[in-house]
PDB file of N, CA and C in Angstrom:
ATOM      1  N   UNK A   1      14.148 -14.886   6.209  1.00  0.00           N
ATOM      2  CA  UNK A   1      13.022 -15.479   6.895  1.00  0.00           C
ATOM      3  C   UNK A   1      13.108 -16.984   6.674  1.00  0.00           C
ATOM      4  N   UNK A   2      13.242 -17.554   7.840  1.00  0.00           N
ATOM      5  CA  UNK A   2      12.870 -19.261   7.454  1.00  0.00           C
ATOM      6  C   UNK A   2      11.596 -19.719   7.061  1.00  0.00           C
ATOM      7  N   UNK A   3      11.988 -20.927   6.583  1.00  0.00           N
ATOM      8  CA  UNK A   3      10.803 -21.498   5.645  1.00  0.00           C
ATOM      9  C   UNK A   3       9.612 -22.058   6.406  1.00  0.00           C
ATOM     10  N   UNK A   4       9.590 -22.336   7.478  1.00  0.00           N
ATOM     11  CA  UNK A   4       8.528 -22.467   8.354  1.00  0.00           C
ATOM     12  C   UNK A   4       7.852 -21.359   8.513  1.00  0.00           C
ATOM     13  N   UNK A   5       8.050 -19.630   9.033  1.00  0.00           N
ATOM     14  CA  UNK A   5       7.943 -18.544   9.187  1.00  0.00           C
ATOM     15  C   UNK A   5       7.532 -18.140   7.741  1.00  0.00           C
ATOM     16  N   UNK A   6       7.899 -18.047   6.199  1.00  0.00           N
ATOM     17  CA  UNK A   6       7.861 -17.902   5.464  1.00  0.00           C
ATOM     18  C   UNK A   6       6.244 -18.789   4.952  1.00  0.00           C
ATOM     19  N   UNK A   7       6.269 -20.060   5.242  1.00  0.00           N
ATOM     20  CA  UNK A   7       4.600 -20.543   4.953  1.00  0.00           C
ATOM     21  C   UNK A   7       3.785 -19.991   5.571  1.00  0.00           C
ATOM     22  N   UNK A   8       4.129 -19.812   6.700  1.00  0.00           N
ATOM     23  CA  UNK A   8       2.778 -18.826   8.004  1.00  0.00           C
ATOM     24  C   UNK A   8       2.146 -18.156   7.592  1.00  0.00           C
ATOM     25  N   UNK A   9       3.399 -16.872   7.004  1.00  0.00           N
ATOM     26  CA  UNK A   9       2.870 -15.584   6.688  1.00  0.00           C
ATOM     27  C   UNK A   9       2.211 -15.903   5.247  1.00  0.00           C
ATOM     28  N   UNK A  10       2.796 -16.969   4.519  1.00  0.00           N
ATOM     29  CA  UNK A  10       1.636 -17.310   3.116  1.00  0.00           C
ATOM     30  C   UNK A  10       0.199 -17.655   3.539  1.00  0.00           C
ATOM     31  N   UNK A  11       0.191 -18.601   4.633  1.00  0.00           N
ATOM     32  CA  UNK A  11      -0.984 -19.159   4.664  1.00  0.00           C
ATOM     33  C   UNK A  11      -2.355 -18.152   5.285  1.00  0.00           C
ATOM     34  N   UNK A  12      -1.093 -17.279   6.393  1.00  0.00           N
ATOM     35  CA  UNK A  12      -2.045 -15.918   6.863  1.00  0.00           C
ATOM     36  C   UNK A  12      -2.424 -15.358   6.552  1.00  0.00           C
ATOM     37  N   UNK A  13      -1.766 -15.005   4.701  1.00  0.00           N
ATOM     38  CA  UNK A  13      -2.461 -13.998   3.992  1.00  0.00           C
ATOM     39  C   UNK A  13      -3.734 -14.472   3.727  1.00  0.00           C
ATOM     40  N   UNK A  14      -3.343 -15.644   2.710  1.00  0.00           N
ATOM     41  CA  UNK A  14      -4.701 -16.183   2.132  1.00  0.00           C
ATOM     42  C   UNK A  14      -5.812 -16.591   3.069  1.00  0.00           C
ATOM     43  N   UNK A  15      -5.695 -17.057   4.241  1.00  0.00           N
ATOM     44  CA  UNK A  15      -6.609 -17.164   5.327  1.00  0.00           C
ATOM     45  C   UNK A  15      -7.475 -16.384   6.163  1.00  0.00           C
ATOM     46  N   UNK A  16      -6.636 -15.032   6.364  1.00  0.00           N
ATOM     47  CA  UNK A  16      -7.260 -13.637   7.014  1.00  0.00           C
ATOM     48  C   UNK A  16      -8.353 -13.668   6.762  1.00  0.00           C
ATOM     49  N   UNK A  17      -9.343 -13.333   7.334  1.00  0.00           N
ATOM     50  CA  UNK A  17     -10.588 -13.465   7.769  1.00  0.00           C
ATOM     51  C   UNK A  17     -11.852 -14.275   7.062  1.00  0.00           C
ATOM     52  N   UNK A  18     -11.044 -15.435   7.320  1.00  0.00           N
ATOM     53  CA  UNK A  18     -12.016 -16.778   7.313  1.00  0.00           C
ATOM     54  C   UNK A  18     -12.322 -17.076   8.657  1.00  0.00           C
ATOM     55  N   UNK A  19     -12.922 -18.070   9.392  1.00  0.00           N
ATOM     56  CA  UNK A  19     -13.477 -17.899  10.635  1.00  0.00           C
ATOM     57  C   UNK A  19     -12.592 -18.481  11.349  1.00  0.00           C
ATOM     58  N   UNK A  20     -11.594 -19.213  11.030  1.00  0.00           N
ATOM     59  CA  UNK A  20     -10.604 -19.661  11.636  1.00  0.00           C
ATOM     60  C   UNK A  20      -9.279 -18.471  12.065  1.00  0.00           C
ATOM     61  N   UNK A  21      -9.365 -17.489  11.045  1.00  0.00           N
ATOM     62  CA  UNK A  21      -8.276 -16.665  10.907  1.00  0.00           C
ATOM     63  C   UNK A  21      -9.010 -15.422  10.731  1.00  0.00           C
ATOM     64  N   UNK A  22      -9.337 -14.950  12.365  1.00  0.00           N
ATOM     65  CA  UNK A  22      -9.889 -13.384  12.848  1.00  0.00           C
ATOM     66  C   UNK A  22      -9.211 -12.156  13.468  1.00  0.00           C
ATOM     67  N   UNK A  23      -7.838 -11.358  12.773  1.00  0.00           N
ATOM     68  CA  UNK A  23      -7.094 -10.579  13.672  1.00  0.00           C
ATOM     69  C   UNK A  23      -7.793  -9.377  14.380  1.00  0.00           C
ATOM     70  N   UNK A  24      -6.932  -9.167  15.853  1.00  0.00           N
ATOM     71  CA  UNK A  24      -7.699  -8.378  16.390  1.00  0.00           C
ATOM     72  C   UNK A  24      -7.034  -7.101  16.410  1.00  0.00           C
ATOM     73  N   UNK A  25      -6.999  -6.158  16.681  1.00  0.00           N
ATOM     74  CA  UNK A  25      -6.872  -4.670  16.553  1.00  0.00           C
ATOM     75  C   UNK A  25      -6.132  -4.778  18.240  1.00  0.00           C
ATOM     76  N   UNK A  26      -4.618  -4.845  17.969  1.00  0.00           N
ATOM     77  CA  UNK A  26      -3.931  -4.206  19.353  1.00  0.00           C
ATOM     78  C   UNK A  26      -3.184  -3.343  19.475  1.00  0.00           C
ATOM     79  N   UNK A  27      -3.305  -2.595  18.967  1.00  0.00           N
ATOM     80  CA  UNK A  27      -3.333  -0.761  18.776  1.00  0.00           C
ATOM     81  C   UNK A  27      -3.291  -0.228  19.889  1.00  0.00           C
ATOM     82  N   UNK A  28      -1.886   1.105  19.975  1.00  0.00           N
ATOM     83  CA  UNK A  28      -2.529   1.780  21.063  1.00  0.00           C
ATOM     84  C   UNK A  28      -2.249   2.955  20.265  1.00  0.00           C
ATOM     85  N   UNK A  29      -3.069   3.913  21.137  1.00  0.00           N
ATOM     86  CA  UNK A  29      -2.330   5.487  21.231  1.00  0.00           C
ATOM     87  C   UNK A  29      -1.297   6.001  20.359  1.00  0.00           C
ATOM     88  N   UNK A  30      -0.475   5.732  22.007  1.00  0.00           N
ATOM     89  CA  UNK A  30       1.164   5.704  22.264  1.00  0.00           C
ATOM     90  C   UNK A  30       2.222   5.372  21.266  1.00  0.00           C
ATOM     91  N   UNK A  31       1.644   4.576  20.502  1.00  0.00           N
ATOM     92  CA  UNK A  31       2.837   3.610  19.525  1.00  0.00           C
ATOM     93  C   UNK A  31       2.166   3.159  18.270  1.00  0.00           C
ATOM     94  N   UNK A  32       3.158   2.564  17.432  1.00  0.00           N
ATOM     95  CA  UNK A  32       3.091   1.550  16.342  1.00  0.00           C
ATOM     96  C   UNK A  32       1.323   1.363  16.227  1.00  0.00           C
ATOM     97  N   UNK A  33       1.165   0.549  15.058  1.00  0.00           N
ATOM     98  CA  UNK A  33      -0.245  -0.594  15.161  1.00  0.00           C
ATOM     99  C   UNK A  33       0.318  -2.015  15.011  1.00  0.00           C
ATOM    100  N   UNK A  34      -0.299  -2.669  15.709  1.00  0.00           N
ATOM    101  CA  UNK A  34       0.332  -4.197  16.303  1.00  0.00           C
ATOM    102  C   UNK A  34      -1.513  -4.920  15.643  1.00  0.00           C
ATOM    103  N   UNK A  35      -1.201  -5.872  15.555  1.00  0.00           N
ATOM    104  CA  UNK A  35      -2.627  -7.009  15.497  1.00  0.00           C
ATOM    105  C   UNK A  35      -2.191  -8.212  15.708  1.00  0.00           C
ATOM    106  N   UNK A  36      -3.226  -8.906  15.999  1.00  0.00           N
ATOM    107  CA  UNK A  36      -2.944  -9.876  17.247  1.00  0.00           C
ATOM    108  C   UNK A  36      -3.983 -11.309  16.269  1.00  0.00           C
ATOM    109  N   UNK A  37      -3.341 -12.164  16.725  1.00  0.00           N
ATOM    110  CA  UNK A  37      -4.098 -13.829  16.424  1.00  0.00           C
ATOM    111  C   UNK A  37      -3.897 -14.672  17.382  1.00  0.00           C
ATOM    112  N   UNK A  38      -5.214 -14.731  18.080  1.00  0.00           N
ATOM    113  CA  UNK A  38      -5.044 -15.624  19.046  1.00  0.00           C
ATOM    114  C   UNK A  38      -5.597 -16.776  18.916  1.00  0.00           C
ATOM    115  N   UNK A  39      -5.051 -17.714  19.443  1.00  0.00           N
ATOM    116  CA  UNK A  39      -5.523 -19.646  18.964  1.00  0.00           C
ATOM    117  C   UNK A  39      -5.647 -20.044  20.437  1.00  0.00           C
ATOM    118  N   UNK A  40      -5.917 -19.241  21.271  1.00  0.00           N
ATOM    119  CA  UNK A  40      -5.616 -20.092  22.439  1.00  0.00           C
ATOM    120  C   UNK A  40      -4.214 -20.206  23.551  1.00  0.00           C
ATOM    121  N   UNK A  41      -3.637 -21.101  22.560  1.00  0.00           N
ATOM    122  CA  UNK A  41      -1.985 -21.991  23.136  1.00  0.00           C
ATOM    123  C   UNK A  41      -0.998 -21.295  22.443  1.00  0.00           C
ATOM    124  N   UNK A  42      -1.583 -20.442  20.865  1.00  0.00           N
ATOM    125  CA  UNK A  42      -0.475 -19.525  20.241  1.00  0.00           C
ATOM    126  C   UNK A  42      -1.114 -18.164  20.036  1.00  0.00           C
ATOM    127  N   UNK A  43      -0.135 -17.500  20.241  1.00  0.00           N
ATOM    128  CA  UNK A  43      -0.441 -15.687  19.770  1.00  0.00           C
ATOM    129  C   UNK A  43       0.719 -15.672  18.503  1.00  0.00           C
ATOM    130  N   UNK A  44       0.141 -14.780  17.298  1.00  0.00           N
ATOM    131  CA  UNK A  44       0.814 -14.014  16.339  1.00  0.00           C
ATOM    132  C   UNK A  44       0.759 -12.807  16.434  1.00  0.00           C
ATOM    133  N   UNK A  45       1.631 -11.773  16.078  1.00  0.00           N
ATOM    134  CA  UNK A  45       1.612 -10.435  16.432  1.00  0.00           C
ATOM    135  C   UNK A  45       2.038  -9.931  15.652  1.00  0.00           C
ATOM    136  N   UNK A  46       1.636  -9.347  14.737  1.00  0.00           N
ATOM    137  CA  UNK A  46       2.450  -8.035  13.847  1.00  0.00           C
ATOM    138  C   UNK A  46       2.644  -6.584  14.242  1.00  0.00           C
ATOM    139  N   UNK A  47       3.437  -5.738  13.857  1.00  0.00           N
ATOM    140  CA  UNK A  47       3.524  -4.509  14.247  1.00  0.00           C
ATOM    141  C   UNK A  47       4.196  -3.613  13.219  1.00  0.00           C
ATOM    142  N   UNK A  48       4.120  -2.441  13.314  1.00  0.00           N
ATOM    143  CA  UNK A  48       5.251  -1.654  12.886  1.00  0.00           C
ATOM    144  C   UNK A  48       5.442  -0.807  13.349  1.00  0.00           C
ATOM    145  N   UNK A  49       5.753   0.687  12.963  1.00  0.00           N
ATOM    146  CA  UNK A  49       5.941   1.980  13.943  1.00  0.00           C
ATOM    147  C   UNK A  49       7.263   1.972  14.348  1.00  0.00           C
ATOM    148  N   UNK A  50       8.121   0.573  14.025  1.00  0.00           N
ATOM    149  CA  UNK A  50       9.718   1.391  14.461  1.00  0.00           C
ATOM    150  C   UNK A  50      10.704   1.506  13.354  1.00  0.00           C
ATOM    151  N   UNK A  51      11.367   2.214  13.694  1.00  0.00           N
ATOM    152  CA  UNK A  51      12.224   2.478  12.353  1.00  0.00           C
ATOM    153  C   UNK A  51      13.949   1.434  12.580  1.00  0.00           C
ATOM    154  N   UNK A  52      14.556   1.430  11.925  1.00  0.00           N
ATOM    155  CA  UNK A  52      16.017   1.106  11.563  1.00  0.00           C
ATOM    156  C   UNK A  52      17.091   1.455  10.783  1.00  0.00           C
ATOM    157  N   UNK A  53      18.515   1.650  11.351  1.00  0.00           N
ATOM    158  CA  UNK A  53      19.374   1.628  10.666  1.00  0.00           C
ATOM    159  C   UNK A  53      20.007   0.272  10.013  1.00  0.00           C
ATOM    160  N   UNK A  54      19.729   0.432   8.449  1.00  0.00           N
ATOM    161  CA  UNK A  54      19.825  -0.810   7.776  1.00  0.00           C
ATOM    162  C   UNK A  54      21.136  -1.650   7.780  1.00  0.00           C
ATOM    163  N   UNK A  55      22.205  -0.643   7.161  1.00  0.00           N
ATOM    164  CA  UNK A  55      23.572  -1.058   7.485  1.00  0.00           C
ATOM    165  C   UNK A  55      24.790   0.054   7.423  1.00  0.00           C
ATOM    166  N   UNK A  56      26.082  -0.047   8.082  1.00  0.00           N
ATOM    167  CA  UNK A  56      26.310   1.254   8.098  1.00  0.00           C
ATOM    168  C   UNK A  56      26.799   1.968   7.248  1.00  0.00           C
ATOM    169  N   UNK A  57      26.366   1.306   5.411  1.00  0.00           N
ATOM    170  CA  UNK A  57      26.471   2.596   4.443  1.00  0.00           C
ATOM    171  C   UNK A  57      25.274   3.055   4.048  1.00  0.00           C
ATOM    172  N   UNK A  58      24.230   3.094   4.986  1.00  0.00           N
ATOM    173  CA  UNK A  58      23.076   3.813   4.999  1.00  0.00           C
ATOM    174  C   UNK A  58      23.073   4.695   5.940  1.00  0.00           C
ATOM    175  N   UNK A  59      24.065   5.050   6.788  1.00  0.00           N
ATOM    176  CA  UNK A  59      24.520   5.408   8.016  1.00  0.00           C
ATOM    177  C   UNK A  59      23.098   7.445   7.812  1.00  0.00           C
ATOM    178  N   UNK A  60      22.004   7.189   9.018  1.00  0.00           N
ATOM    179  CA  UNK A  60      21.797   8.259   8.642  1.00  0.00           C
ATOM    180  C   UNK A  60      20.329   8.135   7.957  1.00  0.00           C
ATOM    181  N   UNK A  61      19.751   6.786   7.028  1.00  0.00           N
ATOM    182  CA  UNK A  61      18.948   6.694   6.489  1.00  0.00           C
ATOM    183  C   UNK A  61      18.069   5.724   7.342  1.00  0.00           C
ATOM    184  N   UNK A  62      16.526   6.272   7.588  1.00  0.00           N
ATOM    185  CA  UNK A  62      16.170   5.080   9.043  1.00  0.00           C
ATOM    186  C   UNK A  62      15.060   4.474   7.869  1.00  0.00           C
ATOM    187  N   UNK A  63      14.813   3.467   7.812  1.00  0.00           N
ATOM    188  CA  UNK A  63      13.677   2.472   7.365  1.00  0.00           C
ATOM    189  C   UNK A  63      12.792   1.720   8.290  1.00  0.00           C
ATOM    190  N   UNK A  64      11.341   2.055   7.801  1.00  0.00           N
ATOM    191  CA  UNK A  64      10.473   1.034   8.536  1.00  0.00           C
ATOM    192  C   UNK A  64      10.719  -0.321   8.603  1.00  0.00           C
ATOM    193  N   UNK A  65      10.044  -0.715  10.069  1.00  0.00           N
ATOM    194  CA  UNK A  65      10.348  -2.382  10.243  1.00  0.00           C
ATOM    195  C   UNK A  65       8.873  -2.873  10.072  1.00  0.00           C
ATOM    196  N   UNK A  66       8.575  -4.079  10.063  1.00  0.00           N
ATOM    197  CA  UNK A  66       7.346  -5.183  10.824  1.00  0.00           C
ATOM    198  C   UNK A  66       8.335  -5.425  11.486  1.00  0.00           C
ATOM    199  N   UNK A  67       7.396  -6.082  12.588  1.00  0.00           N
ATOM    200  CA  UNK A  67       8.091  -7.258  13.798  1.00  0.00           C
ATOM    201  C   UNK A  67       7.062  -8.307  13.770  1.00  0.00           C
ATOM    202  N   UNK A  68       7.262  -9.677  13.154  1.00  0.00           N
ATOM    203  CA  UNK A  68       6.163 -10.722  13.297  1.00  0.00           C
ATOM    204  C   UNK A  68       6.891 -11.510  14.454  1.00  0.00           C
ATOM    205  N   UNK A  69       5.994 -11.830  15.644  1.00  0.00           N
ATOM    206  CA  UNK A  69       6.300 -12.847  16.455  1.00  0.00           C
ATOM    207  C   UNK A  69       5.420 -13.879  16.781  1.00  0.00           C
ATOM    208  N   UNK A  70       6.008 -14.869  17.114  1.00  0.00           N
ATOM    209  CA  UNK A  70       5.062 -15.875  17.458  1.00  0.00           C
ATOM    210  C   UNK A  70       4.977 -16.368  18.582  1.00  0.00           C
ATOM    211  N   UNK A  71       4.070 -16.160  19.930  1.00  0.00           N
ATOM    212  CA  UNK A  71       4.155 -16.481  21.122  1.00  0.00           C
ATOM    213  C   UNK A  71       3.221 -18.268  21.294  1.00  0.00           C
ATOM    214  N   UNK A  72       4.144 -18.778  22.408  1.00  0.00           N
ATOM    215  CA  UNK A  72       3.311 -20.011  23.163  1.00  0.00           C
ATOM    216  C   UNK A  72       2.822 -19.712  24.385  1.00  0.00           C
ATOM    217  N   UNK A  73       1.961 -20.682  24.688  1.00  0.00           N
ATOM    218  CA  UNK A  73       1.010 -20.242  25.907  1.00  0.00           C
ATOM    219  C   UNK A  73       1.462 -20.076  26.927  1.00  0.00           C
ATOM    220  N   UNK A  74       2.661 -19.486  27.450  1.00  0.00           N
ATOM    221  CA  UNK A  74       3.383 -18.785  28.390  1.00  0.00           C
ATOM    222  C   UNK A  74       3.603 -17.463  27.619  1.00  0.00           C
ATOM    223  N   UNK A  75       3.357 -17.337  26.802  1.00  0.00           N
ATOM    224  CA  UNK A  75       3.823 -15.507  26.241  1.00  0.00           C
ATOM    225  C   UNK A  75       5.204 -15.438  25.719  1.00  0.00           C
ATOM    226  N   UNK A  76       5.942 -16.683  25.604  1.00  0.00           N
ATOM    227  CA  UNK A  76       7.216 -16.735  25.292  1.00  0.00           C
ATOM    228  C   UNK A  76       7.410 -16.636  24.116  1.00  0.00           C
ATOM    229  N   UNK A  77       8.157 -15.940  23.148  1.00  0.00           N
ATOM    230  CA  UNK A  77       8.202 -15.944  21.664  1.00  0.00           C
ATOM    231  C   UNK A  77       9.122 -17.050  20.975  1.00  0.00           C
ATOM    232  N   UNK A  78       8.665 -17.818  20.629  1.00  0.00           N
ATOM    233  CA  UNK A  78       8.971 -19.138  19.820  1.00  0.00           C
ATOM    234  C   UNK A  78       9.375 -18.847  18.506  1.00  0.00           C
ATOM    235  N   UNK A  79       9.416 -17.346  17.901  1.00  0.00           N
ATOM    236  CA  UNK A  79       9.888 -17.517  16.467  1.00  0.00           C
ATOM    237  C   UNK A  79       9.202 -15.568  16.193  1.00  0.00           C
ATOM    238  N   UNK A  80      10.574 -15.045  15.511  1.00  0.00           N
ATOM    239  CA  UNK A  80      10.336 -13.703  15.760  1.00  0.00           C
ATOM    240  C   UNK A  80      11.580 -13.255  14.576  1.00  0.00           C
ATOM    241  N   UNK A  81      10.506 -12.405  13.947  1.00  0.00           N
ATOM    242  CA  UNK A  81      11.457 -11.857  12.379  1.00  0.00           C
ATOM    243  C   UNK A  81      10.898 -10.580  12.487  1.00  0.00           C
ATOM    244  N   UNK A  82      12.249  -9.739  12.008  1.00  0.00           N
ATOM    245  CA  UNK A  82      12.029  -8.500  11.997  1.00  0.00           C
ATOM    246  C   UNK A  82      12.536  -8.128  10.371  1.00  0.00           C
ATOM    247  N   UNK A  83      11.635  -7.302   9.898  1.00  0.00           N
ATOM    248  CA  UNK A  83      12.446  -6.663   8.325  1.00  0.00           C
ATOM    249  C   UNK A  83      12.351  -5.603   7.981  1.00  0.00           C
ATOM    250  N   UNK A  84      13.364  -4.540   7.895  1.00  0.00           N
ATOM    251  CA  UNK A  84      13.185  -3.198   7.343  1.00  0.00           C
ATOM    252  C   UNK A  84      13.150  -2.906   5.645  1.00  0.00           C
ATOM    253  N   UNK A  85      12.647  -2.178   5.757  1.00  0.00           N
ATOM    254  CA  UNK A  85      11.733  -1.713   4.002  1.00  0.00           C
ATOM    255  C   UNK A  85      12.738  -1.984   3.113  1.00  0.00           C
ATOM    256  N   UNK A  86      13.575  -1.994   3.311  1.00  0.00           N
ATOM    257  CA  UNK A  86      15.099  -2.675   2.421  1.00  0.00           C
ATOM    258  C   UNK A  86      15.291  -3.630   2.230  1.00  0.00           C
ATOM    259  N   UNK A  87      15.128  -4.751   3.284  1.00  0.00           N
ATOM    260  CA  UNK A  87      14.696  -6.385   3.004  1.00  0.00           C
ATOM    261  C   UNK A  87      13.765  -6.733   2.144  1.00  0.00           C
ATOM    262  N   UNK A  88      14.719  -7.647   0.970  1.00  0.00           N
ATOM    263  CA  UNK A  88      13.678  -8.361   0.040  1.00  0.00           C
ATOM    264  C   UNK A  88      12.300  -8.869   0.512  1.00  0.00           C
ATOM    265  N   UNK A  89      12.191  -9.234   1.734  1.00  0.00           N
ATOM    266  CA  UNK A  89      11.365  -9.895   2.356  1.00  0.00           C
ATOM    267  C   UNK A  89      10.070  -9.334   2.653  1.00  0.00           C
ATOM    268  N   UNK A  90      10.352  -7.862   3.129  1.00  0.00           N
ATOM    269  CA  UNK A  90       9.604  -7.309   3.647  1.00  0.00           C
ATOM    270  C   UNK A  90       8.330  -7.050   2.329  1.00  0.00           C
ATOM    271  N   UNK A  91       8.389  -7.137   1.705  1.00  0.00           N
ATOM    272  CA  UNK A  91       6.728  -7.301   0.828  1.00  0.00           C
ATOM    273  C   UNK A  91       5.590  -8.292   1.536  1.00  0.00           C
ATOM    274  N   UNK A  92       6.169  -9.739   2.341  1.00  0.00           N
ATOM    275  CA  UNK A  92       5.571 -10.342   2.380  1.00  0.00           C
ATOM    276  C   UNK A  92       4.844  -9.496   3.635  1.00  0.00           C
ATOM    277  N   UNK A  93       5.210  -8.960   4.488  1.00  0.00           N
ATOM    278  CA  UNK A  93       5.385  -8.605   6.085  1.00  0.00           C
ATOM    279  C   UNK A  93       4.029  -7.832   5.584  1.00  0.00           C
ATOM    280  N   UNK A  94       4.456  -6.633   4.997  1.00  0.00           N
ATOM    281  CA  UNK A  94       4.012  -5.326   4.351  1.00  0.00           C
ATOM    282  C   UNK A  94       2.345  -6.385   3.846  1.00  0.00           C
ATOM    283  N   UNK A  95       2.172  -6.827   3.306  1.00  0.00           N
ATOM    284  CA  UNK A  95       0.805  -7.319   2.986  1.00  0.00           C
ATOM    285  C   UNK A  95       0.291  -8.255   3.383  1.00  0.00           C
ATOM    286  N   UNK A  96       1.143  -9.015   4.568  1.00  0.00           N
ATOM    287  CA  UNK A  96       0.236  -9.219   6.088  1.00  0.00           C
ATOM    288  C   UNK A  96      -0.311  -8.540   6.910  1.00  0.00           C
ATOM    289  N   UNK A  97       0.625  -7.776   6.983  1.00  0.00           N
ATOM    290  CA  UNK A  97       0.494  -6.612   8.106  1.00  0.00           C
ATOM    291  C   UNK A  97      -1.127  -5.688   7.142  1.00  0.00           C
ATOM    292  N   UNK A  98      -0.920  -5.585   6.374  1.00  0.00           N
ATOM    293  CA  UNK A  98      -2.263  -4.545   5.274  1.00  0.00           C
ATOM    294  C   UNK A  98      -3.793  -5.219   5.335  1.00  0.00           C
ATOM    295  N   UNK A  99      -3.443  -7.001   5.381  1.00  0.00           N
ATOM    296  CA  UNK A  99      -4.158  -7.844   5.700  1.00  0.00           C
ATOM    297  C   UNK A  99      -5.135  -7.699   7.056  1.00  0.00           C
ATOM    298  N   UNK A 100      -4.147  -7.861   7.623  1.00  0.00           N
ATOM    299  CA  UNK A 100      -4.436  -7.461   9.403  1.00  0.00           C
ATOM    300  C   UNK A 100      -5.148  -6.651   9.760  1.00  0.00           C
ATOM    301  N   UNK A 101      -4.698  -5.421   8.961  1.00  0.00           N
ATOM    302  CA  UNK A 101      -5.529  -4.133   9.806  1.00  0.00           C
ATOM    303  C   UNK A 101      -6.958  -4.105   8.852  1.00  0.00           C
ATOM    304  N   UNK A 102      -6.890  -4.390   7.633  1.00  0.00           N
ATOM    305  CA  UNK A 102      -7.910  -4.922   6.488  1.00  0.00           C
ATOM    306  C   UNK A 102      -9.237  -5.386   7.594  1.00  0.00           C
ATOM    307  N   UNK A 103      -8.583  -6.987   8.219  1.00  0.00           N
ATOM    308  CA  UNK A 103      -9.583  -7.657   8.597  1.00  0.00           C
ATOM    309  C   UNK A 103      -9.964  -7.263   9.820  1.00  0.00           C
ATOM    310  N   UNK A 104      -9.220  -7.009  10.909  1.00  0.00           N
ATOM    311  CA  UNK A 104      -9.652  -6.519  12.203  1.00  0.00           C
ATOM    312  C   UNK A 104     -10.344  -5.109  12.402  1.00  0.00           C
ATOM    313  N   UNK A 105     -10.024  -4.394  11.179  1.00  0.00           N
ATOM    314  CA  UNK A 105     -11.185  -2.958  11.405  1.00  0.00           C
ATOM    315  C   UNK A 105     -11.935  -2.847  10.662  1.00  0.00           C
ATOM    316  N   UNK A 106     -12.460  -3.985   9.586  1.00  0.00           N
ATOM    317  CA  UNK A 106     -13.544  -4.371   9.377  1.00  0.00           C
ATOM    318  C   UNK A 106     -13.611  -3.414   7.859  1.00  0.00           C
ATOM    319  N   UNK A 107     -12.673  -3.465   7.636  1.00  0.00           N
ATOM    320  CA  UNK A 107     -12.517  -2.579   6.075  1.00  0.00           C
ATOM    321  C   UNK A 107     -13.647  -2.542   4.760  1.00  0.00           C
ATOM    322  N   UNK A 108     -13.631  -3.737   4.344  1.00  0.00           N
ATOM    323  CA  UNK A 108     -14.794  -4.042   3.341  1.00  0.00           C
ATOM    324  C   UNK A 108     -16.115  -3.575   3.898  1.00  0.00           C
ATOM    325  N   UNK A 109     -16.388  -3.928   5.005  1.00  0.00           N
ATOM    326  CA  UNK A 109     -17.978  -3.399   5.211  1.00  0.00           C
ATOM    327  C   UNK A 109     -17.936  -1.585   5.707  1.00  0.00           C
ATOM    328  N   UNK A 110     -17.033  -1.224   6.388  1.00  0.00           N
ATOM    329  CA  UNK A 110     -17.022   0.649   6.684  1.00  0.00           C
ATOM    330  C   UNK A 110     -17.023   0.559   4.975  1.00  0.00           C
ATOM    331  N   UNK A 111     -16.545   0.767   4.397  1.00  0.00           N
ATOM    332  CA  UNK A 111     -16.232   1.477   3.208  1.00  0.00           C
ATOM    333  C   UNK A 111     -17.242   1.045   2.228  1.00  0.00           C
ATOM    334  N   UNK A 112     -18.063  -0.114   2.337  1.00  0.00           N
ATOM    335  CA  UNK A 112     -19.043  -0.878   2.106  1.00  0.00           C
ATOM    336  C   UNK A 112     -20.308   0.393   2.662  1.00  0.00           C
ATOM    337  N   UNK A 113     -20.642   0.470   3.247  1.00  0.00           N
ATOM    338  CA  UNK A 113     -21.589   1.216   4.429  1.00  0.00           C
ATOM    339  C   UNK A 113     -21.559   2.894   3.798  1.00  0.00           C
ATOM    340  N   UNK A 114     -20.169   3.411   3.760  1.00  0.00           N
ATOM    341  CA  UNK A 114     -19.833   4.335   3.264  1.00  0.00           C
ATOM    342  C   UNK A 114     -20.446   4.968   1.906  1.00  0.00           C
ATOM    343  N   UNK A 115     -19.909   4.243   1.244  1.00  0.00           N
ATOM    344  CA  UNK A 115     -20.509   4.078  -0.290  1.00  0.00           C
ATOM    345  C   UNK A 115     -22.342   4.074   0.066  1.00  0.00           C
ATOM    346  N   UNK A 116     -22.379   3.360   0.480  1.00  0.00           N
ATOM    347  CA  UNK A 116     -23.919   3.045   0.376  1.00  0.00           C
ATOM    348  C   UNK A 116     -24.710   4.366   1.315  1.00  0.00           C
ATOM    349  N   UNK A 117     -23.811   5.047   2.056  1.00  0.00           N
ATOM    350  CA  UNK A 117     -24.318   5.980   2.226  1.00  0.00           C
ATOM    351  C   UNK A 117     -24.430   7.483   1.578  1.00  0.00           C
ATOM    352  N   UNK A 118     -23.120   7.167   0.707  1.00  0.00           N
ATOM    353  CA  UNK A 118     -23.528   8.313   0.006  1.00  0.00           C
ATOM    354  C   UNK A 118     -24.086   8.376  -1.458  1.00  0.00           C
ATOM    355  N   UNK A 119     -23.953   7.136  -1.099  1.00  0.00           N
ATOM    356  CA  UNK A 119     -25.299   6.785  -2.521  1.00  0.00           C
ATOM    357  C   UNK A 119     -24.727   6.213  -3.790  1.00  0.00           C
ATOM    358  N   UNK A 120     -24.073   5.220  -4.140  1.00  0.00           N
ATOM    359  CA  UNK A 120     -23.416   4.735  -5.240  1.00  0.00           C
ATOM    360  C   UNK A 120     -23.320   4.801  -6.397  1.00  0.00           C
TER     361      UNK A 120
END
């Protein structure tokens, strides 16, 4: 991961749902869970749901990916890392991505609500 790409995902963690930094839930059905940051002029996108063959003396063994991309205000992706569960890297991905779905489905308060409903 480059070092530009590599601060992002630092600063995204620690930022996630401050009012500047609100991910949204772009989820479907069909596929993966993806979440979305929109600024306007840039989109961020995380995902996972696909798998990989790591290298071919794993030949046979599939590992989860993230896919972080970064779109400009044409939808064009300006900067796009992919890492399967084997990449050193992928910790960082893995607790963005945990981040993401954290803040966009509103985690602390359901489970917040929860508790308080069944009586603490």
């Amino acid at each position: 991961m480059d070092k530009d790409l590599l601060e992002l995902v630092d600063v995204l963690i620690r930022r996630s749902g401050s009012p500047n930094v609100q991910w949204e839930d772009a989820s479907t059905l069909s596929g993966g869970e993806r979440f979305r940051l929109n600024f306007g002029d840039t989109v961020v996108e995380i995902s996972d749901g696909e798998v990989t063959r790591w290298r071919d003396e794993d030949e046979g063994r599939l590992f989860p990916m993230y896919r972080l991309q970064v779109l400009n205000n044409r939808g064009f992706v300006v900067a796009e890392q992919e890492l399967a569960e084997c990449d050193p890297m992928y910790g960082k991905l893995d607790t963005l991505f945990e981040t993401a779905r954290s803040n966009s489905r509103k985690r602390e308060n359901v489970i917040s609500n929860l508790l308080d409903r069944i009586g603490r």
